[in-house]
Structure formats: structure tokens, C-alpha cells
C-alpha atoms as a PDB file:
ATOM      1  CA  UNK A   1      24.870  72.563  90.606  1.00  0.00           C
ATOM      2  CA  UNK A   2      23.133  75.889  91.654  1.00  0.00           C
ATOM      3  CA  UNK A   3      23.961  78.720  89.255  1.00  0.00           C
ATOM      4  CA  UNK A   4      25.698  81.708  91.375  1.00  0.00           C
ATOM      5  CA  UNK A   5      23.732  84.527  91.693  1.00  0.00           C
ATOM      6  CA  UNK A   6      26.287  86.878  90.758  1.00  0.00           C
ATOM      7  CA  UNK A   7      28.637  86.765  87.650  1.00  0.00           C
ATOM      8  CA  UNK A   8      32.287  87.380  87.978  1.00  0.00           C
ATOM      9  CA  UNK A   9      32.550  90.695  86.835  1.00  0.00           C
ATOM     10  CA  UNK A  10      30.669  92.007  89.985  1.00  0.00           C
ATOM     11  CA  UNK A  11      33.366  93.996  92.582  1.00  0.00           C
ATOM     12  CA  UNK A  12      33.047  94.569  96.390  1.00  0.00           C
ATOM     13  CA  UNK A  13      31.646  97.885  97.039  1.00  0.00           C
ATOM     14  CA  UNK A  14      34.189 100.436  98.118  1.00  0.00           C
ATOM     15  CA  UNK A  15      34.164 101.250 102.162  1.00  0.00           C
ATOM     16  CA  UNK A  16      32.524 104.239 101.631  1.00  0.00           C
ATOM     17  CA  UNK A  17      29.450 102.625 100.408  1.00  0.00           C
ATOM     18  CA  UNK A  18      29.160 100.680 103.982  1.00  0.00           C
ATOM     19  CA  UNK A  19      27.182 101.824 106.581  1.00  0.00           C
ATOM     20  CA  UNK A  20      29.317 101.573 110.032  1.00  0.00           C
ATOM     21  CA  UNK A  21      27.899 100.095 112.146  1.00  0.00           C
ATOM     22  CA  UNK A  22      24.601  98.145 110.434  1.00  0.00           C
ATOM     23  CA  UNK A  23      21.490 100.456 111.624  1.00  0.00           C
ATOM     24  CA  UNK A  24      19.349  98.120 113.905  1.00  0.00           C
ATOM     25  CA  UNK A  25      15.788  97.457 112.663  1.00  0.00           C
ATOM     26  CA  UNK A  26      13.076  99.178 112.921  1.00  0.00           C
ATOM     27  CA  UNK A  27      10.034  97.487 112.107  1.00  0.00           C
ATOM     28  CA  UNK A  28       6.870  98.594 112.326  1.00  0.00           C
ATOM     29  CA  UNK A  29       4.142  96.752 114.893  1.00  0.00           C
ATOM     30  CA  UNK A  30       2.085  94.736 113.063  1.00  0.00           C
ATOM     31  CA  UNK A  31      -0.854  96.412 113.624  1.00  0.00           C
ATOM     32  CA  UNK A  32       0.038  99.192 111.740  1.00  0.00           C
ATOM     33  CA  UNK A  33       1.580  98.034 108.425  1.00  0.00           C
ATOM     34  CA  UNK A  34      -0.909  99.288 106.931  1.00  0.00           C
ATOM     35  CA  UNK A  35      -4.370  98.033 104.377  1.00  0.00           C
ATOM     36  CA  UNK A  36      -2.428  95.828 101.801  1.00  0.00           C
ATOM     37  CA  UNK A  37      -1.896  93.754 105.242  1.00  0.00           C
ATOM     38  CA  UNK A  38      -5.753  94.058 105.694  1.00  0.00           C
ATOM     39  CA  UNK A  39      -4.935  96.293 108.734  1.00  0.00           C
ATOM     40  CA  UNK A  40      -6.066  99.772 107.455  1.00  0.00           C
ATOM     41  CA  UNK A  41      -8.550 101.452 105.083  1.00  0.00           C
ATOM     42  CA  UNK A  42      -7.048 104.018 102.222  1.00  0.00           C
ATOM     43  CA  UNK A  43      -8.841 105.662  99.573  1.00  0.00           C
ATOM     44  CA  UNK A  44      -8.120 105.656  95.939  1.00  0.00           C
ATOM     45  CA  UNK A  45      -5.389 107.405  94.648  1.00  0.00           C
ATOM     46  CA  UNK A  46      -4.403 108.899  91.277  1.00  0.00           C
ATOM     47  CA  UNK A  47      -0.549 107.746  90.209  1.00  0.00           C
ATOM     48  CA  UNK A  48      -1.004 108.986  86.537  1.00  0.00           C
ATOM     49  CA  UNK A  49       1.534 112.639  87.991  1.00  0.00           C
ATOM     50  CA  UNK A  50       4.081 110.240  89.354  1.00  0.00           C
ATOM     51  CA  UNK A  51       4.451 107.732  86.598  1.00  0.00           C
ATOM     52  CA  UNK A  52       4.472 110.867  84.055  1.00  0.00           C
ATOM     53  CA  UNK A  53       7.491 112.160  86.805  1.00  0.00           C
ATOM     54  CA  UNK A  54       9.264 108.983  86.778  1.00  0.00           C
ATOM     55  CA  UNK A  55       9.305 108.875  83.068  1.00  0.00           C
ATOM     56  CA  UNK A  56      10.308 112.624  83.183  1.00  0.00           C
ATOM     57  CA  UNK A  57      13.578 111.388  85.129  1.00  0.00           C
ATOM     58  CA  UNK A  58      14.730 108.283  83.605  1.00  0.00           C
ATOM     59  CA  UNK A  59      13.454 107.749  79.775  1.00  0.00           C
ATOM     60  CA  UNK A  60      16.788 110.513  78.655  1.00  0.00           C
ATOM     61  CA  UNK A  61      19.504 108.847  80.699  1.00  0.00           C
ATOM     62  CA  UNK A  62      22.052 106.796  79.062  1.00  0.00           C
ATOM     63  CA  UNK A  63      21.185 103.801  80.703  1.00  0.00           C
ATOM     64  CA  UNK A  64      17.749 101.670  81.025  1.00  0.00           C
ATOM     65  CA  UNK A  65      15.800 101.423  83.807  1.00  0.00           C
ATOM     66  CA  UNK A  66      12.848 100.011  85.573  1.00  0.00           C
ATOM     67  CA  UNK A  67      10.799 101.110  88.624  1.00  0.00           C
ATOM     68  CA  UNK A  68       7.364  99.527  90.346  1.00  0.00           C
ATOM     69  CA  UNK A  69       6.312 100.889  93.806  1.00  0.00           C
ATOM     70  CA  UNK A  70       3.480  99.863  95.572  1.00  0.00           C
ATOM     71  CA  UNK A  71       1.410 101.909  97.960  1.00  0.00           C
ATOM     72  CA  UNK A  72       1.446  99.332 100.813  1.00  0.00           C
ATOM     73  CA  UNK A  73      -1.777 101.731 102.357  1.00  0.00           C
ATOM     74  CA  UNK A  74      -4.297 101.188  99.232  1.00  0.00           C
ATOM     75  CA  UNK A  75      -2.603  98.478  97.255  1.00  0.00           C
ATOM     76  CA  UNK A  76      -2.370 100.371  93.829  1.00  0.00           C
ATOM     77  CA  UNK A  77       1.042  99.855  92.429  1.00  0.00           C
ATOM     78  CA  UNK A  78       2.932 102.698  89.912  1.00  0.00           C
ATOM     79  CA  UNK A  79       6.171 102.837  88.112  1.00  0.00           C
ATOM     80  CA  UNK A  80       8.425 103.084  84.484  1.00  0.00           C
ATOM     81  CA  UNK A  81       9.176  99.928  82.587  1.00  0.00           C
ATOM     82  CA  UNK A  82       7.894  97.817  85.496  1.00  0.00           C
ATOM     83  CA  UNK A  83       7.394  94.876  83.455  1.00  0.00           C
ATOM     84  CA  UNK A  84      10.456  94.301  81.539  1.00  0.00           C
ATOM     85  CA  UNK A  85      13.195  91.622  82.473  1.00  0.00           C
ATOM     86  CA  UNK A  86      16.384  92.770  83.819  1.00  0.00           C
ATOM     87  CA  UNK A  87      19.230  90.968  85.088  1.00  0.00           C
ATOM     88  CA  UNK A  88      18.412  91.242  89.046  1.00  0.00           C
ATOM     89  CA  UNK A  89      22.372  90.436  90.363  1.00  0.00           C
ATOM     90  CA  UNK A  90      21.754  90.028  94.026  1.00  0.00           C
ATOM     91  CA  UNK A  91      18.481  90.615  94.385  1.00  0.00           C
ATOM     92  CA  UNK A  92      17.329  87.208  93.624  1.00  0.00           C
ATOM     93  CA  UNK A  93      18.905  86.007  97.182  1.00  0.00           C
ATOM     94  CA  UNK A  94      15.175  87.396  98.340  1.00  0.00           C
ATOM     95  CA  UNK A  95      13.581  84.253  96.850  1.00  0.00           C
ATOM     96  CA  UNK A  96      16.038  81.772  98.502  1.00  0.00           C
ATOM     97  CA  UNK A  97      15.683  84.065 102.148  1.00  0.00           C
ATOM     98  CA  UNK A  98      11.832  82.992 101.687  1.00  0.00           C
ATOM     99  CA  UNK A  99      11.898  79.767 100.463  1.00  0.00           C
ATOM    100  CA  UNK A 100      14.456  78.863 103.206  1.00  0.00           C
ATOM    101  CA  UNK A 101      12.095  80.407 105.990  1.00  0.00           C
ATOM    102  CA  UNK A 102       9.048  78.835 104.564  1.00  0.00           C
ATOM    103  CA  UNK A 103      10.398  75.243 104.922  1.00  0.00           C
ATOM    104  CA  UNK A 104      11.592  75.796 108.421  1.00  0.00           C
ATOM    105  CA  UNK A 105       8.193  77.068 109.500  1.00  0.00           C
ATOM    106  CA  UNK A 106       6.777  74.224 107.496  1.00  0.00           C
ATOM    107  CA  UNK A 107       8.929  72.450 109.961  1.00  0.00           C
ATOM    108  CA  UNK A 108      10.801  70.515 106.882  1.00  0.00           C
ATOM    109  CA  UNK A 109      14.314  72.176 108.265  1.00  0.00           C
ATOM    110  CA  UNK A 110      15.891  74.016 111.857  1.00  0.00           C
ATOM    111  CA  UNK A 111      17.118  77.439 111.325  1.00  0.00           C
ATOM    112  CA  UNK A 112      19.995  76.177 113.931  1.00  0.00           C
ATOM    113  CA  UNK A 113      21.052  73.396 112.087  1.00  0.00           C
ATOM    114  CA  UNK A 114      24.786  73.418 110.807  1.00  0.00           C
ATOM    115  CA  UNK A 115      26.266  72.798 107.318  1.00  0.00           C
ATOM    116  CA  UNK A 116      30.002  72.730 107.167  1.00  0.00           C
ATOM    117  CA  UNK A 117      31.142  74.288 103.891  1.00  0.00           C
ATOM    118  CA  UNK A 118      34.331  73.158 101.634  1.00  0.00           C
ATOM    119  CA  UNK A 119      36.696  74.621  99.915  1.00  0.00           C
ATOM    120  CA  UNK A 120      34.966  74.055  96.751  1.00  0.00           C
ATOM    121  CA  UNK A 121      31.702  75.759  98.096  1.00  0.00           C
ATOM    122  CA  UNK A 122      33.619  79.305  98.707  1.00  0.00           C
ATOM    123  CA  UNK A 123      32.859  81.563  95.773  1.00  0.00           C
ATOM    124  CA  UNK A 124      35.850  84.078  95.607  1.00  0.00           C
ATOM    125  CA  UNK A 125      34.438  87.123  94.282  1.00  0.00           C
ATOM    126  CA  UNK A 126      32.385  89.860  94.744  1.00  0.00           C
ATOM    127  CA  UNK A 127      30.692  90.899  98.110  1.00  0.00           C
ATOM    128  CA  UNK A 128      30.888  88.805 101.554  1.00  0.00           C
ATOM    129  CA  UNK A 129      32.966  87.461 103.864  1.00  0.00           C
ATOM    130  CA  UNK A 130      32.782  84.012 104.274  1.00  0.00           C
ATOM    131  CA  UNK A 131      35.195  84.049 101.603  1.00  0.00           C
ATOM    132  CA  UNK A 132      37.912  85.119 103.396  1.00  0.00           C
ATOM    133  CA  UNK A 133      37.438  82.970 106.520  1.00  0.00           C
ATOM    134  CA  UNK A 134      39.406  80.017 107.204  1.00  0.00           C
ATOM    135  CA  UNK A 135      38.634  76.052 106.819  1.00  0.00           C
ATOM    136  CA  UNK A 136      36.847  74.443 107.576  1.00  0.00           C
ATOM    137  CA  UNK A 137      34.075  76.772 108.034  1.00  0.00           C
ATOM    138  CA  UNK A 138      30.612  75.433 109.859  1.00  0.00           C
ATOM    139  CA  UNK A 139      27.395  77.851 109.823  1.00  0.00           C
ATOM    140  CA  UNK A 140      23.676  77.490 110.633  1.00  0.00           C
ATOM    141  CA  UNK A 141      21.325  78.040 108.322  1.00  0.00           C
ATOM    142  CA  UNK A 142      20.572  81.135 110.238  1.00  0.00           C
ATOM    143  CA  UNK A 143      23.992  82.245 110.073  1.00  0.00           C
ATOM    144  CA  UNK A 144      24.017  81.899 106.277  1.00  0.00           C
ATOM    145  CA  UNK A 145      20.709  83.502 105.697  1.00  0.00           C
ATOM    146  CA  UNK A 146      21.450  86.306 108.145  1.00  0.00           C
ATOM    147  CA  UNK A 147      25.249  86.959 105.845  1.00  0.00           C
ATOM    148  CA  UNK A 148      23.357  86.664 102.446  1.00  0.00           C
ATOM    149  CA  UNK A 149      21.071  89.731 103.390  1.00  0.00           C
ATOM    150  CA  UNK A 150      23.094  91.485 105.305  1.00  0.00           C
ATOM    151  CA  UNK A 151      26.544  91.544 103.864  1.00  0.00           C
ATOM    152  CA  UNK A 152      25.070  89.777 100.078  1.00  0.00           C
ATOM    153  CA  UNK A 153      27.473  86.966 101.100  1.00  0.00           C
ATOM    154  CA  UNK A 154      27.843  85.118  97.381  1.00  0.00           C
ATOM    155  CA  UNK A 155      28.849  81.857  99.396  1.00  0.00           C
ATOM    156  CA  UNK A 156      26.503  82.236 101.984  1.00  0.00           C
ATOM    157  CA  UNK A 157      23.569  82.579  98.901  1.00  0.00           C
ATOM    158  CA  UNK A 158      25.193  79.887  96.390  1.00  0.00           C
ATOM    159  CA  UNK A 159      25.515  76.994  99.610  1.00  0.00           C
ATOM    160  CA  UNK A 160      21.607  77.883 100.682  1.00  0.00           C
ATOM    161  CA  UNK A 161      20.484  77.460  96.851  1.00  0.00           C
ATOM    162  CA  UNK A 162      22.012  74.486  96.189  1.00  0.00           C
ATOM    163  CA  UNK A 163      20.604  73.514  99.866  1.00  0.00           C
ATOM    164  CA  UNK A 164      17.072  74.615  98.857  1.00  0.00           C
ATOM    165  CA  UNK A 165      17.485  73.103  94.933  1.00  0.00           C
ATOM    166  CA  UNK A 166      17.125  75.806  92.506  1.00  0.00           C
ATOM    167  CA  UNK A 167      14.558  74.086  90.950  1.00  0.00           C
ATOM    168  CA  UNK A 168      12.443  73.972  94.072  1.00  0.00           C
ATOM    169  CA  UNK A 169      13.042  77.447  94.432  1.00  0.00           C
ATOM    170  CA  UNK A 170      12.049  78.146  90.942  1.00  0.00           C
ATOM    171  CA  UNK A 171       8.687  75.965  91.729  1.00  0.00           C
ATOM    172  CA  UNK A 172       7.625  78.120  94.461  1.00  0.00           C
ATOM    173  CA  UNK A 173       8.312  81.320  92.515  1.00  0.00           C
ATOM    174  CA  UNK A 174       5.772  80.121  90.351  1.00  0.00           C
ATOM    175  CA  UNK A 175       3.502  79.072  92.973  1.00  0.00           C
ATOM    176  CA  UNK A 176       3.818  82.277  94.491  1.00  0.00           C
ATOM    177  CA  UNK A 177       3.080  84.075  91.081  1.00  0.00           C
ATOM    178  CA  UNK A 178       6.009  85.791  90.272  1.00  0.00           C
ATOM    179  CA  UNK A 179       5.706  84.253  87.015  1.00  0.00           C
ATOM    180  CA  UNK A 180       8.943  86.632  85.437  1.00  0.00           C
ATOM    181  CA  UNK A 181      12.157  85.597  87.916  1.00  0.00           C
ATOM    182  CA  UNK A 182      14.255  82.735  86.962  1.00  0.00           C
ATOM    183  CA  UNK A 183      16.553  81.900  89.482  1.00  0.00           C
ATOM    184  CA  UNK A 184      18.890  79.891  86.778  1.00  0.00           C
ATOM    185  CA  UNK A 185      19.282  82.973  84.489  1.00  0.00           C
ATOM    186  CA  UNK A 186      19.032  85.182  87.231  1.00  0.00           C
ATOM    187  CA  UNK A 187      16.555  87.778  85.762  1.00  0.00           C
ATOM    188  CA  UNK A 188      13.520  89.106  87.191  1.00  0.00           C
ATOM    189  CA  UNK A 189      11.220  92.665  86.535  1.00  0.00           C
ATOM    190  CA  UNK A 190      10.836  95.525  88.702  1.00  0.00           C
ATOM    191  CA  UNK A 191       6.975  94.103  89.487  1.00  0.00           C
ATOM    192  CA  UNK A 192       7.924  90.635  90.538  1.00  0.00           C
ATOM    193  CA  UNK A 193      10.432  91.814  92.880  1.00  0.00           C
ATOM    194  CA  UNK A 194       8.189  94.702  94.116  1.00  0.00           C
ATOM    195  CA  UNK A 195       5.829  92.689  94.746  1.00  0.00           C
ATOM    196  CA  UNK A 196       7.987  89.947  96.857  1.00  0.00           C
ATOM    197  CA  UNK A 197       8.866  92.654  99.257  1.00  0.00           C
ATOM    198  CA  UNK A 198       5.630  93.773  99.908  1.00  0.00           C
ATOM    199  CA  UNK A 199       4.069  90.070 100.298  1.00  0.00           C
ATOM    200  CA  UNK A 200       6.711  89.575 103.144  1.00  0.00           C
ATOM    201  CA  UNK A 201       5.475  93.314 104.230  1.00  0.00           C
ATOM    202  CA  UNK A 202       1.649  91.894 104.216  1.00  0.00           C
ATOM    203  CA  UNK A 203       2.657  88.290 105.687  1.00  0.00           C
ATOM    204  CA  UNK A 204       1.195  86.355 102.460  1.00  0.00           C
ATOM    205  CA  UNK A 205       4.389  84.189 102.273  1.00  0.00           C
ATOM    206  CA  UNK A 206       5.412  83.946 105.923  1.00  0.00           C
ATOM    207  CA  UNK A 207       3.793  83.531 109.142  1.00  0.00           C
ATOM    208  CA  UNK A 208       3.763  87.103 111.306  1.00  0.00           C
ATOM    209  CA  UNK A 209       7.357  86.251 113.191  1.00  0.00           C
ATOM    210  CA  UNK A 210       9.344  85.266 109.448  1.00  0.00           C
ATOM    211  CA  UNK A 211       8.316  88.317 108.023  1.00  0.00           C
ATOM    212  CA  UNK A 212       9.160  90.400 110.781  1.00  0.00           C
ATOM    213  CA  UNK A 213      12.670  88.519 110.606  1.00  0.00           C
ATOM    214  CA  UNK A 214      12.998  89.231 107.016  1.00  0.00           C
ATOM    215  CA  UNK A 215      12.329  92.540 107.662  1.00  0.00           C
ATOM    216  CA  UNK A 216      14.559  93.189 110.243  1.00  0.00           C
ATOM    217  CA  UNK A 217      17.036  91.599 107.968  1.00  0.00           C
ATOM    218  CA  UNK A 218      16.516  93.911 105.439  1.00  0.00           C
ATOM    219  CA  UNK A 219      17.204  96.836 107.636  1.00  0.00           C
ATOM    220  CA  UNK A 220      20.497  95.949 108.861  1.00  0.00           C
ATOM    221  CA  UNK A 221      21.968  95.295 105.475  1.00  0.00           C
ATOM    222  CA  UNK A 222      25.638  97.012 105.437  1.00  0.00           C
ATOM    223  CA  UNK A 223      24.800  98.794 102.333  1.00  0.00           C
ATOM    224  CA  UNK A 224      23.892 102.221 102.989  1.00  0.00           C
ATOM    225  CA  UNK A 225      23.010 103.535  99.081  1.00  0.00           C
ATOM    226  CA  UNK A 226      20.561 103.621  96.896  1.00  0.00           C
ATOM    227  CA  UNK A 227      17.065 103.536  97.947  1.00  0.00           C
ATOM    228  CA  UNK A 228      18.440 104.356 101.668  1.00  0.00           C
ATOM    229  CA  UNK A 229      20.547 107.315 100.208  1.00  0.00           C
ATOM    230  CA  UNK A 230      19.156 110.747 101.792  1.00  0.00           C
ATOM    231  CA  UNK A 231      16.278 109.392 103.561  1.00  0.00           C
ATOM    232  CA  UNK A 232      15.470 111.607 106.257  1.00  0.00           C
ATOM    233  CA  UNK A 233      15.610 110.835 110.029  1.00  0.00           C
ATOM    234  CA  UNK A 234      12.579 108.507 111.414  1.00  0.00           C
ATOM    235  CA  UNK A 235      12.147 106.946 107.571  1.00  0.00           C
ATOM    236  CA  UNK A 236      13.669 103.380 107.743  1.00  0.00           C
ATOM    237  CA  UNK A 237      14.342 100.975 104.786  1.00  0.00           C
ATOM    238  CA  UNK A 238      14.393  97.781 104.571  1.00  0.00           C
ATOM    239  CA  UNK A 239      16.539  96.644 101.510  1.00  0.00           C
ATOM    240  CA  UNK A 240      18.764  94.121  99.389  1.00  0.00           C
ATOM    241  CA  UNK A 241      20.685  95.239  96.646  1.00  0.00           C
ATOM    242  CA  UNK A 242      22.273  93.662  93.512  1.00  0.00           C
ATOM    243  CA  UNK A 243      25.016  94.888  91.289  1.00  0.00           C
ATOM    244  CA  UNK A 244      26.853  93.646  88.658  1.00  0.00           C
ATOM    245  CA  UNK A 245      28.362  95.455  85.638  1.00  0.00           C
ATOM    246  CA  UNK A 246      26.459  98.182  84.789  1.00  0.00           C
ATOM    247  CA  UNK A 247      24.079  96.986  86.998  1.00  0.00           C
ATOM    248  CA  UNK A 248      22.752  98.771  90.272  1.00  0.00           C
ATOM    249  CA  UNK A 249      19.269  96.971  91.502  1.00  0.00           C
ATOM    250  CA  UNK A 250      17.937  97.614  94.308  1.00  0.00           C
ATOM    251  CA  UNK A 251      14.197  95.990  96.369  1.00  0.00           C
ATOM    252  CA  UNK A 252      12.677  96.704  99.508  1.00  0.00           C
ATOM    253  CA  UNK A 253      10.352  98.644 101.885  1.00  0.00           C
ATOM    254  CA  UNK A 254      10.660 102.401 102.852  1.00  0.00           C
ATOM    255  CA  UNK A 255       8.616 102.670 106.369  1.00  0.00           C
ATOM    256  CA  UNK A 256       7.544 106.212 105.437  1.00  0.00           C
ATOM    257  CA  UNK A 257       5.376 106.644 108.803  1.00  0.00           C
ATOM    258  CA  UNK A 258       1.326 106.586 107.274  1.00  0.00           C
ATOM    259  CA  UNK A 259       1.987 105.793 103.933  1.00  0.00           C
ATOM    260  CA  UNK A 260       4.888 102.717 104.046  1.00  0.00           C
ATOM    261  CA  UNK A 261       5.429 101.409 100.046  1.00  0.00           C
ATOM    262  CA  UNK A 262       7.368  98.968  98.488  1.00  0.00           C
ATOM    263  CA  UNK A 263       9.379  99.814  95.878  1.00  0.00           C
ATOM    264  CA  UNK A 264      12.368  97.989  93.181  1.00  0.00           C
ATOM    265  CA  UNK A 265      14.997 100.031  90.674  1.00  0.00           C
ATOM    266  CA  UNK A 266      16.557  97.584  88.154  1.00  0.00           C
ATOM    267  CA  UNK A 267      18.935  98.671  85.808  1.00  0.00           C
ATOM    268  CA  UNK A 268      21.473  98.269  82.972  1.00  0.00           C
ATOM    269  CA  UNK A 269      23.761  99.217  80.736  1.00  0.00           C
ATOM    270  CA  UNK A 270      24.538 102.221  83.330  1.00  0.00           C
ATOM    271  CA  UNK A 271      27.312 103.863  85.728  1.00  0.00           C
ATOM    272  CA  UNK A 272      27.651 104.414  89.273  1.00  0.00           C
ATOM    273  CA  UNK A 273      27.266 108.077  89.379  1.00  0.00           C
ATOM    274  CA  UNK A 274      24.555 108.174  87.030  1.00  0.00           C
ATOM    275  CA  UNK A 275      22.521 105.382  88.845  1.00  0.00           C
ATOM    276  CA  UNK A 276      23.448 107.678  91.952  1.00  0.00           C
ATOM    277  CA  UNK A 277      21.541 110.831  90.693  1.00  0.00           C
ATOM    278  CA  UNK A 278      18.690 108.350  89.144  1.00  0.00           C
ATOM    279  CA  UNK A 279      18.553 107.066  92.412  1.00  0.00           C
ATOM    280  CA  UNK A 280      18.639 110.926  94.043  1.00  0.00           C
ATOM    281  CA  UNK A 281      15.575 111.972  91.882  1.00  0.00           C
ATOM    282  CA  UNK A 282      13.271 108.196  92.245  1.00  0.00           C
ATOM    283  CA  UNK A 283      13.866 108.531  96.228  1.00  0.00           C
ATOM    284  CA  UNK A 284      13.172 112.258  96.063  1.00  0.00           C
ATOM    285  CA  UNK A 285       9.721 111.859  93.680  1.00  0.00           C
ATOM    286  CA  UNK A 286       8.342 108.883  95.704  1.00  0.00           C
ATOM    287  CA  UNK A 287       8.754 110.349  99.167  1.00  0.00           C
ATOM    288  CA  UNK A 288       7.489 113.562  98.198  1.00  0.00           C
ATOM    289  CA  UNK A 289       3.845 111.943  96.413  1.00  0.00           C
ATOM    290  CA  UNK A 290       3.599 109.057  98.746  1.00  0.00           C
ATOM    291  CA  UNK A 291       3.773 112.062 101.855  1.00  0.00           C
ATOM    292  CA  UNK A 292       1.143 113.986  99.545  1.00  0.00           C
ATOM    293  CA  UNK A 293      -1.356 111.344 100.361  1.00  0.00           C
ATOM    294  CA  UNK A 294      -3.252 111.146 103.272  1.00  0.00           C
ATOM    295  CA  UNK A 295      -1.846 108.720 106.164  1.00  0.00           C
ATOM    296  CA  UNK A 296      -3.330 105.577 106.890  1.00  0.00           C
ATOM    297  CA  UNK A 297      -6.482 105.488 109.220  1.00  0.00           C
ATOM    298  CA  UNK A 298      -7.869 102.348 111.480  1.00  0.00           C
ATOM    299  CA  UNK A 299     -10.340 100.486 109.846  1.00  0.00           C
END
């Protein structure tokens, strides 16, 4: 049985953490997502003043954290603690969204095919809403990837890893190289999971059309915090959070116009409001060097 990507302690974000309605994607064309998609050209740059910043901000607070960002222009990644294993919570649903999309392009599955979910597959807790639908309940694979991104529906994830096998999953994790996520203990580092967003960004694990329905995906996630908090107008993000006790993760893509990075906050051992003003100063410090640098140019 697949383990469930959540434990039981996690709660349902209060309303005022929901964005109403979802924002509608934004992706960029590909054409301009920029040189880690082999698209542009970026010079060097010098991260030791933003890693020394990061540090600055988070190595005092009461609870731990972790940080990786990569430029998406140039490649050259940056961060605090990036290496160290975490409990990810809901981020790990990222793997299964792949995996999921890389067998129905492999044409081993239909997005539109239906499973029809029991009682015993409804996980009552935490965040989603399948849980509090009636029976019997019949979705398409699309249906239950679109709910496990967009809402972090724990049925929707737990019925699509089982679907997958966790230890399939788990295979191409390692075939992919993110050598530090286990899906059965449900841990992963700020670099594997930095790095997973921005290999959908570049299409190296999905054809052109499932990134750019990952992405969009990503961007119409209900949850309206954390690495989207205060980003200014014509800056989308493309996100999935996790949270658990203590715990308030966070992975995705800002689409800073020129200069797009990926970027993933894990944490533990904190509180809300203090992983609010970590989250304040990180957003704050990243947009402010990556719009230091110059914008992307055509190769």
C-alpha cells in the first residue's frame, strides 16, 4: 500500500490562505524560458552576496531551514542548507504529477481514463476535497492530477501513487537523479526539489506540451502564500506547497520577466508566522538580486 504523503497531524489551511478565484496561468512561450532550456545565452554570475544574505536571514530563527534557487537564465544554482533532508509534506505529489505524465506520453496510460475510488481510498484529513464528496466517486486521471496540484487533494495524490506504484516512482526518481527524495519516507532536500521544477521548466522530463501543463498547473494552485506572497503585478508563480506540523515547504518557478528561477523553502521545527516573515525576507532577497542581473538575451 502507498504511504500517504501527508501525516495526520497536517490541518486544512484557513480560508484566508486561499486565493479566490485560482489565478489562470501564465506561462511563458517557449521560446523564451530562457538558457537552462538551451533557448538563451547569460553570462556568469557571482551568488557568493546572496547566499551570505540568505544566511543573514535564516541561520538566527528558531526554526531550520533550507533554500536552493536556480537561475533558470545561466544555470548556476545558490541557496542555505540546500542539501540537507527535510520532511517535504506535499511537495512530493511533484514526482507522482511527472511520473504520471511521463507514462501517458509514453503512451503506457490515457489521461481520460477513469478510476472509480472506494470508500477505503478517501483519506480524511488534511487539504482537498474529494474527501468530502459523495460515493461512489469516479475521476480521470486528469481529474486527479489536476486536484492533487491544485487543491493538494491527499486522496487525489494517495489513489495516483498507489496507481503509479511507489516503487516505480521511487525508480524514476533515481533515474532522473534526484538521488535524496524518498517517496516512502517522504523526505527530500531543497536541491532535489529545486531542481525538479526547473527540469519541467527546461522540458528534460516532459515533452514541450506536459511541461507546459505542469506549469499551468502550478499556477492555478488555490494557495496564495508563501513564495507567491507579495509578488508584484506581471511576476507569476508557479507552485506546490507542503505543510505539516511545523512544516511550511514550498517548490516552484517565479516567471520574473528576463531572469525566471526556480526556487524550494523546506522547513521544520517552525511556526506559521515565523515561516511567514522567513518567507517575506527569501521572496524579497531573491527578486531583488535575480532583477540585479541583466535579462536574458537571444542566442
Amino acid at each position: 500500500m502507498a504511504v500517504s504523503l501527508l501525516r495526520p497531524g497536517e490541518q486544512q489551511p484557513t480560508q484566508a490562505r486561499l486565493a479566490r478565484p485560482a489565478p489562470q496561468p501564465s506561462i511563458q512561450p517557449l521560446s523564451a524560458r530562457g538558457a537552462f532550456a538551451g533557448s538563451a545565452k547569460a553570462a556568469p554570475i557571482d551568488t557568493t552576496a546572496i547566499s551570505q544574505q540568505l544566511s543573514a536571514d535564516l541561520s538566527n530563527l528558531h526554526g531550520h531551514y533550507g533554500v536552493q534557487v536556480i537561475d533558470l537564465a545561466s544555470g548556476r544554482s545558490y541557496g542555505y542548507n540546500a542539501q540537507q533532508s527535510f520532511q517535504a509534506a506535499s511537495v512530493n505529489k511533484l514526482p507522482i504529477l511527472v511520473a504520471l505524465y511521463q507514462r501517458a506520453q509514453a503512451g503506457q496510460l490515457t489521461l481520460s481514463q477513469s478510476l472509480t475510488l472506494s470508500d477505503a481510498d478517501i483519506q480524511h484529513y488534511g487539504t482537498g476535497t474529494i474527501q468530502n464528496a459523495g460515493s461512489p466517486r469516479v475521476y480521470t486521471l486528469s481529474d486527479l492530477a489536476g486536484l492533487m496540484i491544485k487543491v493538494s487533494d491527499n486522496t487525489a495524490a494517495y489513489v495516483l501513487e498507489r496507481f503509479l506504484g511507489q516503487a516505480s516512482i521511487q525508480q524514476d526518481l533515481q533515474r532522473w537523479g534526484f538521488t535524496h527524495t524518498s517517496m516512502a519516507d517522504n523526505t527530500s532536500t531543497p536541491a532535489d526539489a529545486a531542481a525538479l521544477v526547473a527540469a519541467i521548466y527546461a522540458d528534460r522530463l516532459l515533452a514541450p506540451s506536459g511541461s507546459q501543463s505542469a506549469l499551468a498547473l502550478l499556477q492555478q494552485t488555490v494557495f496564495d502564500d508563501r513564495l507567491a506572497a507579495g509578488m508584484p503585478a506581471g511576476v507569476p508563480v508557479g507552485h506546490k506547497i507542503g505543510t505539516d506540523v511545523g512544516i511550511y515547504n514550498d517548490a516552484g518557478i517565479v516567471f520574473l520577466p528576463g531572469r525566471p528561477y526556480a526556487v524550494a523553502v523546506f522547513s521544520e521545527d517552525t511556526t506559521e508566522s515565523e515561516a511567514d516573515a522567513a518567507y517575506a525576507h527569501i521572496n524579497a532577497d531573491l527578486l531583488a538580486f535575480q532583477r540585479s542581473l541583466p535579462p536574458l538575451r537571444a542566442p
